[in-house]
Every structure is written in structure tokens, then in C-alpha cells.
C-alpha atoms as a PDB file:
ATOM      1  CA  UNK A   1     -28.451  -3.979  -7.198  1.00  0.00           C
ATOM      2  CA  UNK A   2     -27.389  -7.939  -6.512  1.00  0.00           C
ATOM      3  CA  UNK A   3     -24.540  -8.392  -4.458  1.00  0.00           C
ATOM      4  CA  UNK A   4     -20.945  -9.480  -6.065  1.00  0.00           C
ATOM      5  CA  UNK A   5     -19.310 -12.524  -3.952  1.00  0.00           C
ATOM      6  CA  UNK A   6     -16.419 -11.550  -2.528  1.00  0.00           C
ATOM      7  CA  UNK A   7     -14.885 -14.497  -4.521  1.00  0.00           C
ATOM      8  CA  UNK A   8     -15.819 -13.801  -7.849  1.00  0.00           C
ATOM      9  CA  UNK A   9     -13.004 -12.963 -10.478  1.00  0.00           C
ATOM     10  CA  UNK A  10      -9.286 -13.183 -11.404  1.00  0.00           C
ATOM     11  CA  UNK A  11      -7.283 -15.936  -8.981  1.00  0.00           C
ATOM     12  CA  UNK A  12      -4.549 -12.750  -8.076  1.00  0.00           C
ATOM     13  CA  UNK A  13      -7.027 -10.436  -7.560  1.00  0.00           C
ATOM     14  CA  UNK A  14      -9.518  -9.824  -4.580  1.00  0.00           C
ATOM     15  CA  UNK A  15     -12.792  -7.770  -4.056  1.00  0.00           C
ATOM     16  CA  UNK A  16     -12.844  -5.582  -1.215  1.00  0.00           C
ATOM     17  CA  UNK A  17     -15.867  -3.443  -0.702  1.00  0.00           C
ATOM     18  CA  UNK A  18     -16.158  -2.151  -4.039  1.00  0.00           C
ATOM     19  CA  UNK A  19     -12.865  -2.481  -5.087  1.00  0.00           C
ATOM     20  CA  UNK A  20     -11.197  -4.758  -6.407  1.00  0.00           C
ATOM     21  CA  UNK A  21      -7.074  -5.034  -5.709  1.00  0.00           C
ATOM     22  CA  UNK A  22      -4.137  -7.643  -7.185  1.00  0.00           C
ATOM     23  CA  UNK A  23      -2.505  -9.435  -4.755  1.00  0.00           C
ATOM     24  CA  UNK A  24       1.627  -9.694  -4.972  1.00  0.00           C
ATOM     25  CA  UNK A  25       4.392  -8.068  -3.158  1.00  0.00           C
ATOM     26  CA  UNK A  26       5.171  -6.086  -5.239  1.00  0.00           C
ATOM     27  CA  UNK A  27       3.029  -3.164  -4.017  1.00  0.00           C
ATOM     28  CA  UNK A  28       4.423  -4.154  -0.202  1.00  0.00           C
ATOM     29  CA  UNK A  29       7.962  -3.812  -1.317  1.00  0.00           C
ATOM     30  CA  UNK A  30       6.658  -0.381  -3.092  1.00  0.00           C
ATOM     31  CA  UNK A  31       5.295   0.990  -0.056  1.00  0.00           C
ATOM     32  CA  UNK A  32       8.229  -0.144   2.335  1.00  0.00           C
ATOM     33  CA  UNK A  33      10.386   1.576   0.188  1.00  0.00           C
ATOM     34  CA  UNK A  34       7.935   4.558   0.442  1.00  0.00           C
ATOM     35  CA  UNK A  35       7.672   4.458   4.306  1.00  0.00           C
ATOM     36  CA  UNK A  36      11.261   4.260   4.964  1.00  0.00           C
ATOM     37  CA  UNK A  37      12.186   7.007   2.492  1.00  0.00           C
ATOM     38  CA  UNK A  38       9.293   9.310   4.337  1.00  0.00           C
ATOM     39  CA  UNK A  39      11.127   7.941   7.601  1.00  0.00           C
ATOM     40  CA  UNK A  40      14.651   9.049   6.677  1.00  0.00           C
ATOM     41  CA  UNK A  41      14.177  12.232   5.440  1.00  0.00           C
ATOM     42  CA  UNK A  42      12.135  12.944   8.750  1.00  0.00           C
ATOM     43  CA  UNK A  43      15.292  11.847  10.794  1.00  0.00           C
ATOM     44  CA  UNK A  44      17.443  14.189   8.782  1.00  0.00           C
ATOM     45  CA  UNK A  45      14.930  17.182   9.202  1.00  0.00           C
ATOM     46  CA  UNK A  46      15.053  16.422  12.899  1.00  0.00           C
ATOM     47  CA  UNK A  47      18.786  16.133  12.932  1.00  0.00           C
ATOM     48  CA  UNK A  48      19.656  18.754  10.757  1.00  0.00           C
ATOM     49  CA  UNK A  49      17.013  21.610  12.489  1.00  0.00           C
ATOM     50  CA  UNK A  50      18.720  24.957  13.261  1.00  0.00           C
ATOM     51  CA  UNK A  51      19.363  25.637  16.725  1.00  0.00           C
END
């Protein structure tokens, strides 16, 4: 098995380990929006907890 430079393929996209991911913010927006709805809803269920 040859090695694949870490370089090697499309300009947006880069290899890590064996996978390869796209670059943008697109996914970082994604996930802060994920993160702060996991974040609110954990802040209501401590708020809201019966006595």
C-alpha cells in the first residue's frame, strides 16, 4: 500500500488520515447551531426540573 500525500486532490478539500473532508464554514456554522441548540435545551431542563 503507497502512501497518499496529504496534499493530493481537490483545492477545498483536505486528507486527513484516511479521510478526506471539504473545507468551508458552512459545516462550522452547522455545528454552532447544533451546539447551542444542545446547550439551550440543557438550560431549560435544568431550569424547568421539578422540585
Amino acid at each position: 500500500m503507497h502512501p497518499v500525500p496529504i496534499d493530493e486532490g481537490a483545492k477545498d478539500r483536505r486528507r486527513i488520515g484516511p479521510f478526506w473532508i471539504e473545507e468551508g464554514l458552512g459545516l462550522v456554522y452547522a455545528g454552532a447551531a447544533i451546539l447551542a441548540a444542545v446547550t439551550l435545551l440543557y438550560i431549560l431542563a435544568v431550569v424547568l426540573r421539578p422540585a
